[in-house]
C-alpha atoms as a PDB file:
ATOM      1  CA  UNK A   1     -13.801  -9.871 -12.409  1.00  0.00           C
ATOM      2  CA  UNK A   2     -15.515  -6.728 -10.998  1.00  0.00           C
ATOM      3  CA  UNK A   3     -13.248  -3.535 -10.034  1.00  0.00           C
ATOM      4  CA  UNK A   4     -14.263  -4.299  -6.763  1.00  0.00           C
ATOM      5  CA  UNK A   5     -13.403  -8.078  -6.389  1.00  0.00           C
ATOM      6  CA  UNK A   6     -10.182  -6.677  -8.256  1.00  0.00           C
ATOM      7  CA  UNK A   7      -9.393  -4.016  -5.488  1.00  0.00           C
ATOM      8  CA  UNK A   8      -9.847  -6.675  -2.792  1.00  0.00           C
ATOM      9  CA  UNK A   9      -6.728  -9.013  -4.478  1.00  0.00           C
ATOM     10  CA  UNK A  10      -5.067  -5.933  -4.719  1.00  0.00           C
ATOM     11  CA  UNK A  11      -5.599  -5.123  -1.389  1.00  0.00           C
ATOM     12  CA  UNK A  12      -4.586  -8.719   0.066  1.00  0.00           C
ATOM     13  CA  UNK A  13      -1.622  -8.574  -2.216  1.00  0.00           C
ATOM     14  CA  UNK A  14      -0.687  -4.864  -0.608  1.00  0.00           C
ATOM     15  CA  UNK A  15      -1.142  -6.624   3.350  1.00  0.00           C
ATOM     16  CA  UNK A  16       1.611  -9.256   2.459  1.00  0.00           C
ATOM     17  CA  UNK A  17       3.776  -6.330   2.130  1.00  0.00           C
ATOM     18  CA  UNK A  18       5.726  -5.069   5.939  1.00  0.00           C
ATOM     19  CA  UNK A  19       7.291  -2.213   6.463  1.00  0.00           C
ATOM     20  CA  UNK A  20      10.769  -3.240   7.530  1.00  0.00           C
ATOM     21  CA  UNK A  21      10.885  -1.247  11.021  1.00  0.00           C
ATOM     22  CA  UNK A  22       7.207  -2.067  11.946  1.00  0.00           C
ATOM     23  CA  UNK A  23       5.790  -5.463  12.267  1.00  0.00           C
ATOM     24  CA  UNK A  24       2.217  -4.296  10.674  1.00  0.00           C
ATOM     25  CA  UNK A  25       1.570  -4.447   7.070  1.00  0.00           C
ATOM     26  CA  UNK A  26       1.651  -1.146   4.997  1.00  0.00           C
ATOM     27  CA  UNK A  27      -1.917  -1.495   4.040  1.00  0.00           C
ATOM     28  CA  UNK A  28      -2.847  -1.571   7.762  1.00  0.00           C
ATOM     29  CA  UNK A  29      -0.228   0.729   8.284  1.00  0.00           C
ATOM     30  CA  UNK A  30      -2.601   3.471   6.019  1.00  0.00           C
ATOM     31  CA  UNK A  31       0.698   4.159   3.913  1.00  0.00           C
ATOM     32  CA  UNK A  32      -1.938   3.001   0.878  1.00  0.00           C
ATOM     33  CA  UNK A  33      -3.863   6.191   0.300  1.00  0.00           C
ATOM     34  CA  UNK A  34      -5.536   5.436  -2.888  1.00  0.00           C
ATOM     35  CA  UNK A  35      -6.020   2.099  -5.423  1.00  0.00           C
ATOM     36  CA  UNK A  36      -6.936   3.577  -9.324  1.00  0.00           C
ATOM     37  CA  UNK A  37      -7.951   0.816 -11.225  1.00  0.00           C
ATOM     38  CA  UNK A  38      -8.570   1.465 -15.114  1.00  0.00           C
ATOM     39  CA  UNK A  39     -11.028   0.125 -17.477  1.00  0.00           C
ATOM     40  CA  UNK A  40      -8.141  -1.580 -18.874  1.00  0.00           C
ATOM     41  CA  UNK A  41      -6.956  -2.680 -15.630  1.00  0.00           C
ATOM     42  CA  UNK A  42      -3.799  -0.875 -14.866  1.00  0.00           C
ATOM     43  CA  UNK A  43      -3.629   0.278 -11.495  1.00  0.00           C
ATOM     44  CA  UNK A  44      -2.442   3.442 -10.097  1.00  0.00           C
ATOM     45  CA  UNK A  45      -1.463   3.599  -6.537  1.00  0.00           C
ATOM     46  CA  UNK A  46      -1.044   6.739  -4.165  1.00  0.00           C
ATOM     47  CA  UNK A  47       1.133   5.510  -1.220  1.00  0.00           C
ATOM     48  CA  UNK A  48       3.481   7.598   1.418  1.00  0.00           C
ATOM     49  CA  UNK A  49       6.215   6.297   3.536  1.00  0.00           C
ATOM     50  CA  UNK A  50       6.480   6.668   7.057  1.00  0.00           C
ATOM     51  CA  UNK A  51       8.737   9.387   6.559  1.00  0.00           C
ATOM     52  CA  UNK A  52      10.787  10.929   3.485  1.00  0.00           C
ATOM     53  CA  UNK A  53      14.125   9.211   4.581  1.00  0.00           C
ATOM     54  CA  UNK A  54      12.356   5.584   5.183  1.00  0.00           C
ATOM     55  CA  UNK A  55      15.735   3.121   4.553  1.00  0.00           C
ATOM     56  CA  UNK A  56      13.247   1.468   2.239  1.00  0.00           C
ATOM     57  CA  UNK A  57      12.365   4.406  -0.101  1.00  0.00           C
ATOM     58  CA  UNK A  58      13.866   2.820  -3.121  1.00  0.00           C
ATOM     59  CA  UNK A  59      12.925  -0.519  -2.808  1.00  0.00           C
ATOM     60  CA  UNK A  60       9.419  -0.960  -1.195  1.00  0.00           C
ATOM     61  CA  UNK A  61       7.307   1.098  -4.629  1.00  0.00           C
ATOM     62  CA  UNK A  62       8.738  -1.092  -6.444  1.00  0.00           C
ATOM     63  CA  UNK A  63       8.607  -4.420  -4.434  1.00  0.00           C
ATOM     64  CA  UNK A  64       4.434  -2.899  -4.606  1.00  0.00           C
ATOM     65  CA  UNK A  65       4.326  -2.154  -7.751  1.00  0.00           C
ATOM     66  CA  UNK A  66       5.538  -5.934  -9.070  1.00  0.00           C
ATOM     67  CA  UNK A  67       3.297  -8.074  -6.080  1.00  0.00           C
ATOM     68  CA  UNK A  68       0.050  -5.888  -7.339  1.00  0.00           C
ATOM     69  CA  UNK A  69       1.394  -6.330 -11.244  1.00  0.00           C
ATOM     70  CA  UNK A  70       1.266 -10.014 -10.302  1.00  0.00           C
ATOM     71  CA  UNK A  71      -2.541  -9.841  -9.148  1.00  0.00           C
ATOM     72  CA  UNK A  72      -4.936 -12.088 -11.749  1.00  0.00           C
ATOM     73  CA  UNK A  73      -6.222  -9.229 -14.585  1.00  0.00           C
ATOM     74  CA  UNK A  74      -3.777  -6.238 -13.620  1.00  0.00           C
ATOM     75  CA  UNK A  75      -1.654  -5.198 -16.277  1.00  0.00           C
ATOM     76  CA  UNK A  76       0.532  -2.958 -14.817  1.00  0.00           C
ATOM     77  CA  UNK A  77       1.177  -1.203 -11.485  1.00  0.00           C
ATOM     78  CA  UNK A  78       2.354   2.087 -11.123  1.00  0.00           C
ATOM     79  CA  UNK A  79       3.545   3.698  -7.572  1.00  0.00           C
ATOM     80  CA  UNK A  80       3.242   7.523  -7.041  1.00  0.00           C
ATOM     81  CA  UNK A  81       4.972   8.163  -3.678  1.00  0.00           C
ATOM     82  CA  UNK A  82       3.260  11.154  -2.057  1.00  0.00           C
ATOM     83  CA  UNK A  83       4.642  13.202   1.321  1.00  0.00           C
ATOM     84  CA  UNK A  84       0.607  15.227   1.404  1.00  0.00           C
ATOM     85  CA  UNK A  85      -0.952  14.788   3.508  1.00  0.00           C
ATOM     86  CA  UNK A  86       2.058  13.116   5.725  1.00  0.00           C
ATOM     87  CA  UNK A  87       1.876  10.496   7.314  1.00  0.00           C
ATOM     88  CA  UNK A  88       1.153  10.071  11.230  1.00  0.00           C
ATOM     89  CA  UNK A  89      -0.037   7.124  13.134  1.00  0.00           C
ATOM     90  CA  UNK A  90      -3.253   8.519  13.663  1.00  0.00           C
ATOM     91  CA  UNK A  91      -3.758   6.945   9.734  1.00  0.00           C
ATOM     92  CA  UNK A  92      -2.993   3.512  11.104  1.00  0.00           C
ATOM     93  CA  UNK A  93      -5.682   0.677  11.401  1.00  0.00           C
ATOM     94  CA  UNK A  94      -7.687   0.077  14.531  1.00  0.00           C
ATOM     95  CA  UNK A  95      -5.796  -3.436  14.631  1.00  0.00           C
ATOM     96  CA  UNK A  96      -2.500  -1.821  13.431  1.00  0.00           C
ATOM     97  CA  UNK A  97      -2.816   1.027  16.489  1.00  0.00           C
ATOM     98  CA  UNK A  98      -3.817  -1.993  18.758  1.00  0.00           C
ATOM     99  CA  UNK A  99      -0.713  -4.519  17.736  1.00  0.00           C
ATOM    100  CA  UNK A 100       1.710  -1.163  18.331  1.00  0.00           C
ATOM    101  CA  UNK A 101       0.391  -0.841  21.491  1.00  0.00           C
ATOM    102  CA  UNK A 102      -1.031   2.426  20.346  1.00  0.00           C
ATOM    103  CA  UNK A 103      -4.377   1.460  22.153  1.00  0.00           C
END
């Protein structure tokens, strides 16, 4: 499997993921701000929350880092939470913006 057709599983594994205030995925969300994936398939992932007190930031790294260790070929997952740049709904999906009722 290619990196490529590799990042796609990982990202439809990362879109069945919600954050628990917002009804949009976290993918679409643009909490996902970068997918590493080794040679020997171990993927890094640089994700922020929505903010630095998010009820879910001690659960929802690792609920990601066990659905994209679970992806066909990864070998391990490994979540770095990052607050830089912050987040702001201006990182949000068209569709995300648009099922908010941000457009």
């Amino acid at each position: 499997m290619s990196n490529q057709d590799l990042e796609d599983k990982i990202i439809e594994a990362l879109k069945t993921i919600y954050d628990p205030e917002i009804p949009v995925d976290i993918y679409e969300l643009g909490l996902i701000y970068e997918v590493k994936i080794s040679p020997e398939k171990n993927v890094d992932i640089e994700m922020t929350l929505t903010s630095p007190n998010c009820p879910v930031a001690e659960t929802l790294p690792k609920e990601v880092e066990d659905k994209v260790a679970s992806v066909e070929t990864v070998q391990s997952a490994v979540v770095n939470i990052v607050f830089d740049p912050p987040w702001d709904k201006d990182m949000m999906s068209e569709e995300a913006k648009l099922e908010l009722g941000f457009l």
